[in-house]
C-alpha atoms as a PDB file:
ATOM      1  CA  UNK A   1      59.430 117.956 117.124  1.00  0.00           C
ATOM      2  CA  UNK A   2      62.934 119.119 116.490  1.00  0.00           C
ATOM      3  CA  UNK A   3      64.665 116.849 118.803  1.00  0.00           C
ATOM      4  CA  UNK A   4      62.509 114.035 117.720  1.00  0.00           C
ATOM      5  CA  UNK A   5      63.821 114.573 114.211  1.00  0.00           C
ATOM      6  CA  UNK A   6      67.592 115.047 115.558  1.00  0.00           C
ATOM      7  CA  UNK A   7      67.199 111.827 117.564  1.00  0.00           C
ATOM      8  CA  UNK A   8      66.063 110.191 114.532  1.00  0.00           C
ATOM      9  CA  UNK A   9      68.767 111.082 112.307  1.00  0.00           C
ATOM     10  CA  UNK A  10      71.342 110.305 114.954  1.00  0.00           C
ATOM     11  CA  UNK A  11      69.688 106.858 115.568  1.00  0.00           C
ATOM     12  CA  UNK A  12      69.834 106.131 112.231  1.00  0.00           C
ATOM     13  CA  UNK A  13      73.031 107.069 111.841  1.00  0.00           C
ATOM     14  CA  UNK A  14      74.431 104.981 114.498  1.00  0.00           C
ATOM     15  CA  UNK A  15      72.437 101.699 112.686  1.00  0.00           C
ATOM     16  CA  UNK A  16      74.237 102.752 109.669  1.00  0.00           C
ATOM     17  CA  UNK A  17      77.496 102.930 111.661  1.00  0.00           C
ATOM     18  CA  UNK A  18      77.087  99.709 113.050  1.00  0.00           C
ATOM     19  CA  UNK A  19      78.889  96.823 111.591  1.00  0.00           C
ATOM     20  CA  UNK A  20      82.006  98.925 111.672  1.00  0.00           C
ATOM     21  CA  UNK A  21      81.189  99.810 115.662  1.00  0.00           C
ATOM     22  CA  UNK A  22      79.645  96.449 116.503  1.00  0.00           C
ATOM     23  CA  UNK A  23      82.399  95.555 118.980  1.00  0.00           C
ATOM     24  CA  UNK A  24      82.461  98.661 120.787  1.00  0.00           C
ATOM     25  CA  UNK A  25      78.671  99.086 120.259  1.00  0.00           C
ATOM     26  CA  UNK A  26      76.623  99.505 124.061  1.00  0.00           C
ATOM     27  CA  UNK A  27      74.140  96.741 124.339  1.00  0.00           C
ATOM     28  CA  UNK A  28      73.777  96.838 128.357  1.00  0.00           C
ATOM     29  CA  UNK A  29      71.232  94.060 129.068  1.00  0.00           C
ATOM     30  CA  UNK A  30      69.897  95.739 131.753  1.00  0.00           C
ATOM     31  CA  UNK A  31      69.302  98.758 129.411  1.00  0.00           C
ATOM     32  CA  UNK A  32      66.140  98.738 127.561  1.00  0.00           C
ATOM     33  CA  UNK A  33      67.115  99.139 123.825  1.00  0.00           C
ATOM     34  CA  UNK A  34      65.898 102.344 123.599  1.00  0.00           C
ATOM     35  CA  UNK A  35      68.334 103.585 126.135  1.00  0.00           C
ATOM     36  CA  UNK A  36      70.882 101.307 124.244  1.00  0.00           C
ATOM     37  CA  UNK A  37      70.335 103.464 120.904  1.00  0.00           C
ATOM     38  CA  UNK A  38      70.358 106.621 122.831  1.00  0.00           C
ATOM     39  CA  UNK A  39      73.807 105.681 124.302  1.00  0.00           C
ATOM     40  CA  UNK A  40      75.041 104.779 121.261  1.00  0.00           C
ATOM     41  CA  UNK A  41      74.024 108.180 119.659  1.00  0.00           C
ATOM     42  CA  UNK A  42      76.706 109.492 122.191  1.00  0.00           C
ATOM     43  CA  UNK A  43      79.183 107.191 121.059  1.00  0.00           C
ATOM     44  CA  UNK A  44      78.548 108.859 117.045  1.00  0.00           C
ATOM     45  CA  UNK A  45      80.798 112.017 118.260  1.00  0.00           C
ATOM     46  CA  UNK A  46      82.519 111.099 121.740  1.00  0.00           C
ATOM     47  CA  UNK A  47      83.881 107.770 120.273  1.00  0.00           C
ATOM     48  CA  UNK A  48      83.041 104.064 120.841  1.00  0.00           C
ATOM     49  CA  UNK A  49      86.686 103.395 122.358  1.00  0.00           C
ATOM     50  CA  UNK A  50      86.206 106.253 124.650  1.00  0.00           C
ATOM     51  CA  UNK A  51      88.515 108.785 121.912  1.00  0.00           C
ATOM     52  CA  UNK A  52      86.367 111.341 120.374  1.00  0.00           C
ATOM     53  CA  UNK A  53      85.571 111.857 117.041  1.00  0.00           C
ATOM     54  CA  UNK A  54      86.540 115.351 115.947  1.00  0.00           C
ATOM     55  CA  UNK A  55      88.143 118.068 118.056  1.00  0.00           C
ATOM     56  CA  UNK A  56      87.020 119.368 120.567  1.00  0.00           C
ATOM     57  CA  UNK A  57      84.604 117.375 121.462  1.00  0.00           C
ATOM     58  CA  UNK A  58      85.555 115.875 125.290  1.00  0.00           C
ATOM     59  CA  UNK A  59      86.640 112.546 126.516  1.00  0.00           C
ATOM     60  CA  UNK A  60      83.487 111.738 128.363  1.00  0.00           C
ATOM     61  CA  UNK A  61      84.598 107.999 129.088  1.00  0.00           C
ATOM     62  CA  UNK A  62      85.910 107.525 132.965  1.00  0.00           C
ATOM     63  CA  UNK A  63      85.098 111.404 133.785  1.00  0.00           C
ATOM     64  CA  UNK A  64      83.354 111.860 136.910  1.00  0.00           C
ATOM     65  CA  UNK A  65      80.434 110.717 137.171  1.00  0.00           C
ATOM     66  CA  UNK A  66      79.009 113.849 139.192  1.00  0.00           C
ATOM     67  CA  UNK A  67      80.080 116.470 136.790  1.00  0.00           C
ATOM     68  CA  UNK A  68      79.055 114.578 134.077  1.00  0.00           C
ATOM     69  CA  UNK A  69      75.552 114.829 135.361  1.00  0.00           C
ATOM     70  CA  UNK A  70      75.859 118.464 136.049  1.00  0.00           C
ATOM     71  CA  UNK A  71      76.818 119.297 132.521  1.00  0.00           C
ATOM     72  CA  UNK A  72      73.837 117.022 131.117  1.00  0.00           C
ATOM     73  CA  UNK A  73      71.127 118.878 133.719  1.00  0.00           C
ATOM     74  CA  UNK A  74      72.732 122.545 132.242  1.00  0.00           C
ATOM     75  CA  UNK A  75      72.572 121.228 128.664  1.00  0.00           C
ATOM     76  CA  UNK A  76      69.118 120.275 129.473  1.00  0.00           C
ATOM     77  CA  UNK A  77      68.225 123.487 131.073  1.00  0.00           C
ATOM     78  CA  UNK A  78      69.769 126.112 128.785  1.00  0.00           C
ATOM     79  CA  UNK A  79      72.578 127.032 131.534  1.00  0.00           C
ATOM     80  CA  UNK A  80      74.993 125.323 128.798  1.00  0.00           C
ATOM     81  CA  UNK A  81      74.756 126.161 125.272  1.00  0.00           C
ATOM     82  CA  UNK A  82      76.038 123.221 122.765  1.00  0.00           C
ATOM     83  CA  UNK A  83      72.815 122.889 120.253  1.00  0.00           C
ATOM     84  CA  UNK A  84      73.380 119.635 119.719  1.00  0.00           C
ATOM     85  CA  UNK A  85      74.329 118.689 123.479  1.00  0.00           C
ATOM     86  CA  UNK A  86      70.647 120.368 124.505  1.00  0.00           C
ATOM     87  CA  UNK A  87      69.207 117.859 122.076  1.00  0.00           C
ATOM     88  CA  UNK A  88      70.438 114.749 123.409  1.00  0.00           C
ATOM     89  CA  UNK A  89      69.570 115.858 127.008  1.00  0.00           C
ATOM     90  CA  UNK A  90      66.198 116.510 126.223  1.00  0.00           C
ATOM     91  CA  UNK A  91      65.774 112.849 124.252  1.00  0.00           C
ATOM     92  CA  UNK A  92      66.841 111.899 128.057  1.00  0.00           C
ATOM     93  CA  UNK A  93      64.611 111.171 130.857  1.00  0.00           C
ATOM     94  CA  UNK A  94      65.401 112.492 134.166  1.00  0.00           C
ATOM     95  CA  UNK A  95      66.231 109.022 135.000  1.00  0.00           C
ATOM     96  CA  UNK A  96      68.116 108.002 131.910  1.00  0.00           C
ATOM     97  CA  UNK A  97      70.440 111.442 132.364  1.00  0.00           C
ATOM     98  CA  UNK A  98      71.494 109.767 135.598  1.00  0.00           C
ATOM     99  CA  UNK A  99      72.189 106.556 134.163  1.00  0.00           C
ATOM    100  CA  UNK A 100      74.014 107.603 131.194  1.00  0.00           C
ATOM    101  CA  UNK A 101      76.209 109.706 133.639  1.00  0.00           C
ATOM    102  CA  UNK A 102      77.330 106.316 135.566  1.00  0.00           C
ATOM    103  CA  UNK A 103      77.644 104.769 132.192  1.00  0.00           C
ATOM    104  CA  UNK A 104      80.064 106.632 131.321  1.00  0.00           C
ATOM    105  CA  UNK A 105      81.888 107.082 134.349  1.00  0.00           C
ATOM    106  CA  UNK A 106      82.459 103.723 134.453  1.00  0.00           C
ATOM    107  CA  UNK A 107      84.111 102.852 131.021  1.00  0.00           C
ATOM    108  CA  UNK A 108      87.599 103.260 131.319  1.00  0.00           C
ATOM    109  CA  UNK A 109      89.565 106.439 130.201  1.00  0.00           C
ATOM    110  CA  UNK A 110      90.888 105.921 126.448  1.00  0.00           C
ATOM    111  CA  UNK A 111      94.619 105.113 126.322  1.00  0.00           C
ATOM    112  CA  UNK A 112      97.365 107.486 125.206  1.00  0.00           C
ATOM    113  CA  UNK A 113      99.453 106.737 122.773  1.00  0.00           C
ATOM    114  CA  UNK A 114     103.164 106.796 123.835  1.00  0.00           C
ATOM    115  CA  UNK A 115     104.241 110.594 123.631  1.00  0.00           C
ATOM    116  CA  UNK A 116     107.459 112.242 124.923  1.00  0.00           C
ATOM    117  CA  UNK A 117     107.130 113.428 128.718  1.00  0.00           C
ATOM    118  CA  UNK A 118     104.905 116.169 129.469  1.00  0.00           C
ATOM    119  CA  UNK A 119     107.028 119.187 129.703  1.00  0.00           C
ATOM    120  CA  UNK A 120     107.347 121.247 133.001  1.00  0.00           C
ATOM    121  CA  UNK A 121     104.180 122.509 134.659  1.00  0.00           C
ATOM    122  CA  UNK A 122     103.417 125.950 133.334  1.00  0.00           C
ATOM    123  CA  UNK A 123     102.601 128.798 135.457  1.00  0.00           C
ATOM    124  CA  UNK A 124      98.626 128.811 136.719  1.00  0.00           C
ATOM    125  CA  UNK A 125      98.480 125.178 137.375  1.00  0.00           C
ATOM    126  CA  UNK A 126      98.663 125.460 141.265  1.00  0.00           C
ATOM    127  CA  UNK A 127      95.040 127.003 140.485  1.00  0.00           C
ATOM    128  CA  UNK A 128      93.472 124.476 138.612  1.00  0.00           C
ATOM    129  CA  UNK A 129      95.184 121.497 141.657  1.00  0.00           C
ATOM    130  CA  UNK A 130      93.384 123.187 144.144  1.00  0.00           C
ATOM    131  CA  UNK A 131      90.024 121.723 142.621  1.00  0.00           C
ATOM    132  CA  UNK A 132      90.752 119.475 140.152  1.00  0.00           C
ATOM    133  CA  UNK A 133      93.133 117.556 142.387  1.00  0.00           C
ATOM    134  CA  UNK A 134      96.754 117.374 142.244  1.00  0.00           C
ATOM    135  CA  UNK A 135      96.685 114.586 139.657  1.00  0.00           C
ATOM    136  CA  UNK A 136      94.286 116.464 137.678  1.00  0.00           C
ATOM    137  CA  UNK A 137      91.614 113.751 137.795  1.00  0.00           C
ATOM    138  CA  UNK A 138      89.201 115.552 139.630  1.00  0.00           C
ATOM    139  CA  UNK A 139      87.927 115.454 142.302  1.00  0.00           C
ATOM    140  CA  UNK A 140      84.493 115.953 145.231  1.00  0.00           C
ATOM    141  CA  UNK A 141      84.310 118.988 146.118  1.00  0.00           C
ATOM    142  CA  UNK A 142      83.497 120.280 149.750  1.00  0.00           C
ATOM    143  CA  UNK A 143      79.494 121.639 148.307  1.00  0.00           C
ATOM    144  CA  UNK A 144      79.243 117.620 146.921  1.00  0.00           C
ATOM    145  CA  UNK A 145      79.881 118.453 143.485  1.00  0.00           C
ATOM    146  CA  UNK A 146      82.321 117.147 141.415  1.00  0.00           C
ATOM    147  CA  UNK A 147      85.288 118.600 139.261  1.00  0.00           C
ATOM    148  CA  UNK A 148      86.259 117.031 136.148  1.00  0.00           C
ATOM    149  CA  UNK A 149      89.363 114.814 135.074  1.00  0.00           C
ATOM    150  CA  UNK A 150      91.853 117.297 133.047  1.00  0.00           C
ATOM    151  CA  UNK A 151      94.911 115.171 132.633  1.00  0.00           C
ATOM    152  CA  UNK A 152      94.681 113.477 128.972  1.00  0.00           C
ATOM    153  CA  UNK A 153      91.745 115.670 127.907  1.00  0.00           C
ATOM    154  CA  UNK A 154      91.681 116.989 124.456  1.00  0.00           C
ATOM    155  CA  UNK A 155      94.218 120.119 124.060  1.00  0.00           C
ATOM    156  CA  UNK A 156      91.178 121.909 121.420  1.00  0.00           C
ATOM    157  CA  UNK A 157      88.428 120.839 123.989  1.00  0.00           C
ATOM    158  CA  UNK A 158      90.449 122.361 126.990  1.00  0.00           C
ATOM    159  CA  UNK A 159      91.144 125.584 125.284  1.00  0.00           C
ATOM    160  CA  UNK A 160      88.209 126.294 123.967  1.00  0.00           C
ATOM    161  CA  UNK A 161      86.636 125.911 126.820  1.00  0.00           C
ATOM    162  CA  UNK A 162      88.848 127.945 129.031  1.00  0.00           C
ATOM    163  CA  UNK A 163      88.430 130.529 126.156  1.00  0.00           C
ATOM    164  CA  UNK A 164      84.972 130.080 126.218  1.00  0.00           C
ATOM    165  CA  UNK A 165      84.708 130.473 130.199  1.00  0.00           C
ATOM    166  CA  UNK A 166      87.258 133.767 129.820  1.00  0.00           C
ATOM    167  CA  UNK A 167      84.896 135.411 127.453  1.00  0.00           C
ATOM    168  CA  UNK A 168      81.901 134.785 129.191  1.00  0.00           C
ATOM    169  CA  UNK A 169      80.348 132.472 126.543  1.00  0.00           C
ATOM    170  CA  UNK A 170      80.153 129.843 129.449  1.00  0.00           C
ATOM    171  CA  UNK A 171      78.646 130.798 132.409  1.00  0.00           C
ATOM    172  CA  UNK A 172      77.799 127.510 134.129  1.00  0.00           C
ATOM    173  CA  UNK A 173      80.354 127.640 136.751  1.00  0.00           C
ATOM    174  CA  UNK A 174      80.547 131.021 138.154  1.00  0.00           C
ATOM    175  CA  UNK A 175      84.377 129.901 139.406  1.00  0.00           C
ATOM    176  CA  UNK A 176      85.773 128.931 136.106  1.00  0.00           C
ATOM    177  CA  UNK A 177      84.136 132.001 134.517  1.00  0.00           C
ATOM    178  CA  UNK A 178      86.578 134.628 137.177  1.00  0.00           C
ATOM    179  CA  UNK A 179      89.759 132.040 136.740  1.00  0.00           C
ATOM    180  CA  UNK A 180      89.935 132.031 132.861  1.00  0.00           C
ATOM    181  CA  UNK A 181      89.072 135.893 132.807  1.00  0.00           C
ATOM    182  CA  UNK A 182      92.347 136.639 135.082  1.00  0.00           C
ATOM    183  CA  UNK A 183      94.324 134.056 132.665  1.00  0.00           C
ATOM    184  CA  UNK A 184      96.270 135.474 129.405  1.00  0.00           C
ATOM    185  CA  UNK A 185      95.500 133.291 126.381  1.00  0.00           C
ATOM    186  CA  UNK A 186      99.229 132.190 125.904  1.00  0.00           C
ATOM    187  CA  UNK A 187      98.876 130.904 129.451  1.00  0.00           C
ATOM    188  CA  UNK A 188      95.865 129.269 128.824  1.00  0.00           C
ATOM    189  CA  UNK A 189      97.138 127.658 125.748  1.00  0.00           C
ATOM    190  CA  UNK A 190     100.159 126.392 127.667  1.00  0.00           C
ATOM    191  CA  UNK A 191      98.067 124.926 130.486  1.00  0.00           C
ATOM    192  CA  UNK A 192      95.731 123.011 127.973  1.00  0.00           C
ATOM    193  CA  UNK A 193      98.596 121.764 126.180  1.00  0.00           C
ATOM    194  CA  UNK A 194     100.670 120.241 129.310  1.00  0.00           C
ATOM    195  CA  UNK A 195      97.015 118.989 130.471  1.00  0.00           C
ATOM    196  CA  UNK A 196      96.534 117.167 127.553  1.00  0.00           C
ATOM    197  CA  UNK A 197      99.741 115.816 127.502  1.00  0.00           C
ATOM    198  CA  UNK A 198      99.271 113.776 131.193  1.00  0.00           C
END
């Protein structure tokens, strides 16, 4: 009953929030408007141009498509903890989770705005290329699952989470969990900030 009452708030938000989002608004034809409204409800906090809303929420436009379904399945299941997130994977079928995943993976990453050059690599990056690709856009891994894109993320949504990881408040990568612990917080903070800055 919860999430129905969540789902309707957010739905009626996003009529509210309309006219000013019509452009960017999803209206997939082969969607049925349902699904249309539920994508939109994404859209409320991740951004209609693909730039969230608030920090640190993630860029979820152009990430991989794999991951993306990973982290919907563990918000589903408990295995990630973001109240709200658990909501909106629950108003998801099994089938819709799928489809919002390749929805989103196939809108293009927002744009930067012009900044100065990203400043030298600091140390602990060689760690995160050896998954996450040397471009930091992620990459298939060898068990079939996917890591995400890093480069241009949110600086608040990439520290957090590598705080969150470090001190064990996110367990749904087992990997990520023993990296961040070995990883002073300075470091971190310098990492999230050059990744943010690609």
């Amino acid at each position: 009953m919860r999430i129905r009452i969540m789902f309707g708030v957010l739905a009626a938000m996003t009529v509210l929030a309309a006219p000013a989002n019509a452009a960017s608004a999803v209206s997939e034809p082969a969607f049925p408007r349902e699904l249309n409204s539920k994508l939109n409800v994404c859209n409320l906090c991740h951004g209609s141009n693909g730039a969230p809303l608030r920090t640190p929420i993630p860029v979820i436009w152009g990430q991989q498509e794999n991951y993306m379904l990973k982290q919907l399945h563990d918000f589903h299941g408990g295995e990630r903890k973001a109240e709200v997130m658990k909501w909106m994977a629950e108003a998801l079928t099994t089938e819709e989770l799928s489809i919002a995943a390749k929805y989103f993976a196939s809108q293009k990453w927002p744009a930067k705005a012009a900044n100065a050059p990203a400043a030298a690599a600091p140390r602990g990056m060689a760690v995160c290329q050896a998954c996450h690709a040397q471009n930091f856009l992620g990459a298939v891994q060898a068990e079939g699952v996917s890591t995400p894109r890093l480069a241009g993320q949110s600086y608040d949504y990439l520290v957090e989470s590598m705080r969150r990881f470090a001190d064990g408040e996110r367990t749904n990568n087992a990997d990520m969990v023993q990296i961040m612990k070995d990883i002073t917080p300075a470091d971190r903070e310098a990492m999230a900030k050059y990744l943010s800055g690609l």
